[in-house]
Protein backbone atom coordinates (compact mmCIF):
# COMPACT_ATOMS: atom_id res chain seq x y z
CA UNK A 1 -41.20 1.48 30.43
CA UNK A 2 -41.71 0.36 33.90
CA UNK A 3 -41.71 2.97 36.94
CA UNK A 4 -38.50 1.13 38.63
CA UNK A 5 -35.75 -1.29 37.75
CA UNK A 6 -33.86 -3.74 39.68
CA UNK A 7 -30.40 -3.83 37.99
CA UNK A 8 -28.47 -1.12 35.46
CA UNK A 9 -28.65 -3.78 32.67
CA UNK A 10 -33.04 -4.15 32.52
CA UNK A 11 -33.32 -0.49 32.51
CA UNK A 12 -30.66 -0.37 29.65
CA UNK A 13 -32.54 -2.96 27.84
CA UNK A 14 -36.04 -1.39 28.84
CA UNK A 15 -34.25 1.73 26.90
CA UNK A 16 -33.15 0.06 23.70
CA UNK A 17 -37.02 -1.89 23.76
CA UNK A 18 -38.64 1.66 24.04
CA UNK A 19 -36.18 3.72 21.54
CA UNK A 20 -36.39 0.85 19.07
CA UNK A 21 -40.43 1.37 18.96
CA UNK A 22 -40.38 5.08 18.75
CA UNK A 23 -38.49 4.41 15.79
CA UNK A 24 -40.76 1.64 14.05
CA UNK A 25 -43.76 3.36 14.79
CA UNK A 26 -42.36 6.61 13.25
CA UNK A 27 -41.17 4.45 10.03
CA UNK A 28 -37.49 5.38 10.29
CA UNK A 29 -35.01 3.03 8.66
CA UNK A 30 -32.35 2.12 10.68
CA UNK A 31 -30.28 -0.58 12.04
CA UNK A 32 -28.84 -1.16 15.79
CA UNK A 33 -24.87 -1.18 16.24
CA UNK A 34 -22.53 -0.57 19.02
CA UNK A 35 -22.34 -2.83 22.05
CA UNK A 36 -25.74 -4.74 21.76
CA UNK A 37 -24.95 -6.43 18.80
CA UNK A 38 -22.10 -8.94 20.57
CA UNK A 39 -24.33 -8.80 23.79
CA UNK A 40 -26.99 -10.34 21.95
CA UNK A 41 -25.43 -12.53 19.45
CA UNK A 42 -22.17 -13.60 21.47
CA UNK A 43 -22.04 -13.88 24.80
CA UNK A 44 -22.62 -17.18 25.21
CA UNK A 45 -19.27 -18.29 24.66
CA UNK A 46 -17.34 -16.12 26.94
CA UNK A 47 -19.77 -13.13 28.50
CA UNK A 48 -19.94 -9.92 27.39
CA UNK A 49 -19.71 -6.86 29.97
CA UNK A 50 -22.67 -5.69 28.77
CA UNK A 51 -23.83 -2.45 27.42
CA UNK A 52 -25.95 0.82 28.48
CA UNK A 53 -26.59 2.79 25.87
CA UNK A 54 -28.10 2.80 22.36
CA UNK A 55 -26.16 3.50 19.09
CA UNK A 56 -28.65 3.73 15.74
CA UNK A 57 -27.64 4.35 12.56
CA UNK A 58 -29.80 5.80 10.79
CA UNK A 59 -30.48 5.52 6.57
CA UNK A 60 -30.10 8.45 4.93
CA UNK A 61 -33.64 8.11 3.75
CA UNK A 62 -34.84 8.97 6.82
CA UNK A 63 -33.33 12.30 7.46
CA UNK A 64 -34.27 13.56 4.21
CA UNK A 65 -38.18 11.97 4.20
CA UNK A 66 -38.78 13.83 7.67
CA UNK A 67 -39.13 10.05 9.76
CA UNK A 68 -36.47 10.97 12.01
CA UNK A 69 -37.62 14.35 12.80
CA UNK A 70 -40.91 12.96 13.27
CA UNK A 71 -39.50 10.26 15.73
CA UNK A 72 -37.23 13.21 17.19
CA UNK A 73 -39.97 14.63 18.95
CA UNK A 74 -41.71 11.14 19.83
CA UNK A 75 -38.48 10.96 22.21
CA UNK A 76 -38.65 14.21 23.47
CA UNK A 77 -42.80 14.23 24.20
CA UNK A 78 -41.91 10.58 25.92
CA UNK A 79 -39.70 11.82 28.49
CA UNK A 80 -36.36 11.87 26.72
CA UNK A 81 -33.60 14.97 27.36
CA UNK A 82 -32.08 16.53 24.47
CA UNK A 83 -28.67 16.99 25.41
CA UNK A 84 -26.84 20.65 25.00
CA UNK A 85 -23.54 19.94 23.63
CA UNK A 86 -23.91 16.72 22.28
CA UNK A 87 -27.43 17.13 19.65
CA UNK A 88 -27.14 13.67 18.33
CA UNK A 89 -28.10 12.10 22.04
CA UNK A 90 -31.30 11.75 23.40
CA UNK A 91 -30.66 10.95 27.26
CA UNK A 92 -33.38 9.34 29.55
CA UNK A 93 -33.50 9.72 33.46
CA UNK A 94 -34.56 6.12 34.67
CA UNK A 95 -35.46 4.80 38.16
CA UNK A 96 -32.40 1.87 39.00
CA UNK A 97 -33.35 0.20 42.37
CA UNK A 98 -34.66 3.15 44.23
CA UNK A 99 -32.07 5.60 42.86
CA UNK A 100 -32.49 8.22 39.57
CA UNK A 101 -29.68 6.98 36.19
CA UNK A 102 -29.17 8.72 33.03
CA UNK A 103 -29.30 6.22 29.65
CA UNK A 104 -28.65 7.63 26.19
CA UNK A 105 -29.12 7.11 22.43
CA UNK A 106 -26.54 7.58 20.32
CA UNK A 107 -27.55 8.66 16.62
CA UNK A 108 -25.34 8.14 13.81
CA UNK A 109 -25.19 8.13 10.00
CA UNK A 110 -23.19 7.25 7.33
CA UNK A 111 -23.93 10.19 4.75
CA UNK A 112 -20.29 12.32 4.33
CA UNK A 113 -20.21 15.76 5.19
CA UNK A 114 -17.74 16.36 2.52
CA UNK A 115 -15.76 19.63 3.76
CA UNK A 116 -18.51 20.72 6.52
CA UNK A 117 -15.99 20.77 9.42
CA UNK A 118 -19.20 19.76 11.74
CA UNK A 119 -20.22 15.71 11.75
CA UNK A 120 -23.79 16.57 13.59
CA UNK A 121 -26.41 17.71 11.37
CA UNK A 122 -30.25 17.81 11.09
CA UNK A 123 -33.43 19.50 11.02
CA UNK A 124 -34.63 18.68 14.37
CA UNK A 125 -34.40 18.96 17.47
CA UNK A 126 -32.73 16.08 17.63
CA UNK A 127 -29.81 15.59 15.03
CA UNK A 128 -27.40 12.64 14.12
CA UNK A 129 -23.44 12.61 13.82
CA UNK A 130 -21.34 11.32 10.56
CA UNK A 131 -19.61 8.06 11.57
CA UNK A 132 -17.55 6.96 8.69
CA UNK A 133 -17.00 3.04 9.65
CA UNK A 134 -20.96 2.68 9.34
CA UNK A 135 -20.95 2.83 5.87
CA UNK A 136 -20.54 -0.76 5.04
CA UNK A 137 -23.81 -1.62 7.55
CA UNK A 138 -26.15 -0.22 5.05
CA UNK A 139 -23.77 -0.79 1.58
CA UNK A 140 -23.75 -4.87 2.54
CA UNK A 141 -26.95 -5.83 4.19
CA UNK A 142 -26.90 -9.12 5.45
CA UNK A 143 -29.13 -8.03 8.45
CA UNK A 144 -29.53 -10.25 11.79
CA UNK A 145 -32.77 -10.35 13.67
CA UNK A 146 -33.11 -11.21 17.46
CA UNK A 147 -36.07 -12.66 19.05
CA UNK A 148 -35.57 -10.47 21.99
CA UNK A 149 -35.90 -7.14 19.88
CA UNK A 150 -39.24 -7.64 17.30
CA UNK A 151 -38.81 -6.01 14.28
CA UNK A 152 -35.44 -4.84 14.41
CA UNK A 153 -32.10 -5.46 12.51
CA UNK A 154 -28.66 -5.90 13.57
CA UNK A 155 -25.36 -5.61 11.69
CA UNK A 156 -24.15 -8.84 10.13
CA UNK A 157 -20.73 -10.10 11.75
CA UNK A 158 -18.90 -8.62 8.66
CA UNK A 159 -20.34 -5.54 8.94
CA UNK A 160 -20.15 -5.38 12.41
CA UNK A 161 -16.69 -6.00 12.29
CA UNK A 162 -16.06 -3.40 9.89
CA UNK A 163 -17.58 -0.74 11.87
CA UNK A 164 -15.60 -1.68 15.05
CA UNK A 165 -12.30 -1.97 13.25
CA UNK A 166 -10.84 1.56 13.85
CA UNK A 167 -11.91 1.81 17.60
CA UNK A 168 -10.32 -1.38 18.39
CA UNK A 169 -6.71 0.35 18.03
CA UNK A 170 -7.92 2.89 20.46
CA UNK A 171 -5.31 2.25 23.10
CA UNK A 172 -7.95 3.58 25.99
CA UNK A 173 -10.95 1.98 24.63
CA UNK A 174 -10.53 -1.75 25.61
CA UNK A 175 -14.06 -3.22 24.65
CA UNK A 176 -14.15 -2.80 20.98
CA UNK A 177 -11.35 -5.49 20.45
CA UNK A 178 -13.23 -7.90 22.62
CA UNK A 179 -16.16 -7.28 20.85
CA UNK A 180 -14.69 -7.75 17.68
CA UNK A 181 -13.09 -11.23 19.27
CA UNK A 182 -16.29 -12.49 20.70
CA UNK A 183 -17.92 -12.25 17.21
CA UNK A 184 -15.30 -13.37 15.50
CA UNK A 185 -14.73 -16.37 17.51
CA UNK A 186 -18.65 -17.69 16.78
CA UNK A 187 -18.32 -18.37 13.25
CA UNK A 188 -17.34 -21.14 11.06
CA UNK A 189 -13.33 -20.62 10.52
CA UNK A 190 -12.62 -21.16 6.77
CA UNK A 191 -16.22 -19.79 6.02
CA UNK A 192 -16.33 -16.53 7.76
CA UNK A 193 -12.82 -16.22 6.43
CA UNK A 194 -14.14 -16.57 2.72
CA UNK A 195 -16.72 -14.76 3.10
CA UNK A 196 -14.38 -11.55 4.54
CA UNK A 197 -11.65 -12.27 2.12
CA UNK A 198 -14.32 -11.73 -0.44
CA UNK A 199 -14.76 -8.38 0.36
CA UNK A 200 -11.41 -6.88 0.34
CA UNK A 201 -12.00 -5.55 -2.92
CA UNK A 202 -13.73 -2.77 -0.84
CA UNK A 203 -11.76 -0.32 0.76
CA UNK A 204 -14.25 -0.34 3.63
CA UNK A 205 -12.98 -3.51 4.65
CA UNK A 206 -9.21 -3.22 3.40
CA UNK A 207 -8.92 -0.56 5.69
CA UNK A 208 -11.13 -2.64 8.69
CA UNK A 209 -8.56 -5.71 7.99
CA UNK A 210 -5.79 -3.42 8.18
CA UNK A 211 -5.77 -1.51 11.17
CA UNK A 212 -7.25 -5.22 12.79
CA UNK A 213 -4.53 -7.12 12.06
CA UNK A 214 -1.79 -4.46 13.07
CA UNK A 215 -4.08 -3.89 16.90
CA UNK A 216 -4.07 -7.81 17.19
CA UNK A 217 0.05 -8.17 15.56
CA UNK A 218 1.66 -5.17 16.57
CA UNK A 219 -0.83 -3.28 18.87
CA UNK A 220 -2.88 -3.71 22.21
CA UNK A 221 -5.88 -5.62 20.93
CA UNK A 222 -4.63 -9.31 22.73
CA UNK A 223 -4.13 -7.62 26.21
CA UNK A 224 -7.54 -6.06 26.02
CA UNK A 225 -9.10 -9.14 24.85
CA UNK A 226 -7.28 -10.57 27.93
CA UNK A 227 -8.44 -8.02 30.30
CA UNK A 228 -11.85 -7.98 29.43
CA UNK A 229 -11.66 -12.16 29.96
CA UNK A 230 -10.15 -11.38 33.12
CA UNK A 231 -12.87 -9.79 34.30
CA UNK A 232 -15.59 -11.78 33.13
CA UNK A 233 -13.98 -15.49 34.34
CA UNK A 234 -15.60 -17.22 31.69
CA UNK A 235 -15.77 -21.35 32.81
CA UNK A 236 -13.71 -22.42 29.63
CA UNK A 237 -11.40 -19.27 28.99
CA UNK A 238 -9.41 -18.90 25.80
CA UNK A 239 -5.62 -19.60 25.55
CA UNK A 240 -4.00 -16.76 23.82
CA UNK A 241 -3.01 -19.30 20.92
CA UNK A 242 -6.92 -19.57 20.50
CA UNK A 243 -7.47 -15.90 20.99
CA UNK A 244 -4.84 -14.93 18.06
CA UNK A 245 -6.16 -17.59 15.63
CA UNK A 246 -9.53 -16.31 15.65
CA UNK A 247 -8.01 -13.71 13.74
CA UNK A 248 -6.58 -15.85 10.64
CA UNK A 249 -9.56 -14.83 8.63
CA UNK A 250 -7.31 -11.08 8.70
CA UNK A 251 -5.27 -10.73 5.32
CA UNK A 252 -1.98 -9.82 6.38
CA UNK A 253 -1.39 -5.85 4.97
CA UNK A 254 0.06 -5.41 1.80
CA UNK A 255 3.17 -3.33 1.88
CA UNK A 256 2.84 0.28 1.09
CA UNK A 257 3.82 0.67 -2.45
CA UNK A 258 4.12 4.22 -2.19
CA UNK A 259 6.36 3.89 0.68
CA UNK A 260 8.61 1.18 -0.72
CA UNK A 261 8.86 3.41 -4.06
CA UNK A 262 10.33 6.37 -1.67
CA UNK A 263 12.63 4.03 -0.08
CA UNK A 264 13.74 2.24 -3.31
C-alpha cells in the first residue's frame, strides 16, 4: 500500500487490493460481498455511495485446512489491528490526505453454529462470524470477476441479492435496498426474472423474495432507494414507476397456510 492517500475511497480500495492478496497468496477460498460488489458492477447507471470496508466470506474449507489462520497472521505481521470486541475484524490505520483513518475487514461464513449461542469462531487470532444469508454465495456459484480486482470472485446478482435481502428491511440501514435496486435494475427483465423464479424452490431465496417484496410493497425500501438517489443526483434519475418495476422479477408471497388454517 502506498504511504499516503488523496481521498477516503483509494485508501478503501488500496485496502480491499491488499486484503484480497493476503488471501490468494495464503490459498484461502473465499469470495468478496458487501458494498463492493454494486460499486463495481453497478454504478454506472445511477452512482453508488461507495464503500469503505471489506466483507469476505470465507469457505468453510478454509477454516478447517488452516488457510485462514495462516492468512490471519499475514494481516496482523502487515500492519493490520486485531480488534478487541469484535474478533472477526481486522482494522488498518491508513494515511488519508495528511490525516491518520481506520479501514476494516469484515470476515464472515456461512457454516451454522447450530445451538452455540456465539456466531464468531476460530482458531486464530483472527476469527470469522456466522452470517446466515451467505449461504446461497457458495451453494449457487455463478461467480463474477472484475478486471480491477485480479483473481478474485464476486457474488453473482442472484446471490448477491439473496444475501442483501434481510438487511434491506432494516428500517435504519438505507443502503442495502439501493444496492439491491442498482443490481437489479442492470439486468435483462424477463431473464433475470427466470432465472430468480427458478430458484424459489430454495428456501434461501423464498425467504430473500419474501421479505424483498414486503420492504419494496409494504415497507421502507422505495424511500431509501429515493434517498440514496437524492443524494447521488444521478443525470437520468429513476421515476418511482421505474424504481418499483425493477422489482417484478419478486414472486408475490404466498399466503401463510398455517395462518389461514388458524383463522379458518
Amino acid at each position: 500500500m502506498k504511504a499516503e492517500y488523496s481521498t477516503d475511497s483509494d485508501a478503501a480500495f488500496a485496502l480491499l487490493l491488499d486484503a484480497t492478496q493476503i488471501l490468494i497468496d495464503c490459498n484461502v477460498d473465499f469470495v468478496i460481498v458487501g458494498g463492493w460488489v454494486p460499486f463495481l458492477f453497478h454504478a454506472h447507471r445511477f452512482g453508488h455511495p461507495g464503500t469503505y470496508d471489506v466483507d469476505v466470506l470465507l469457505n468453510e474449507r478454509s477454516l478447517d485446512d488452516g488457510t485462514f489462520d495462516a492468512a490471519g497472521e499475514q494481516f496482523l505481521g502487515k500492519g493490520y489491528l486485531r480488534a478487541v470486541k469484535n474478533k472477526f475484524q481486522a482494522h488498518r490505520i491508513i494515511p488519508v490526505n495528511k490525516e491518520q483513518l481506520v479501514f476494516h475487514v469484515d470476515f464472515l461464513n456461512e457454516r451454522n453454529p447450530g445451538e452455540e449461542l456465539d456466531l464468531v469462531g476460530g482458531r486464530g487470532k483472527l476469527q470469522s462470524i456466522y452470517t446466515e444469508a451467505m449461504k446461497a454465495v457458495f451453494k449457487y456459484e455463478g461467480y463474477r470477476t472484475h478486471q480491477k480486482v485480479k483473481d478474485v470472485r464476486f457474488p453473482s446478482a442472484e446471490t448477491f441479492i439473496a444475501s442483501k435481502a434481510m438487511a434491506a428491511t432494516v428500517k435504519k440501514r438505507r443502503r442495502d435496498a439501493f444496492d439491491v435496486f442498482v443490481t437489479a435494475a442492470d439486468q435483462a427483465p424477463s431473464s433475470f426474472q427466470a432465472s430468480w423464479r427458478d430458484l424459489m424452490f430454495d428456501g434461501l431465496f423464498r425467504d430473500a423474495n419474501d421479505a424483498l417484496w414486503k420492504a419494496v410493497h409494504d415497507g421502507d425500501a422505495l424511500t431509501k432507494i429515493r434517498s440514496v438517489l437524492d443524494d447521488l443526483s444521478p443525470p437520468s434519475p429513476p421515476s418511482e414507476q421505474q424504481i418499483v418495476s425493477t422489482f417484478d422479477f419478486l414472486l408475490k408471497p404466498e399466503p401463510d397456510e398455517t395462518k389461514a388454517a388458524l383463522i379458518g
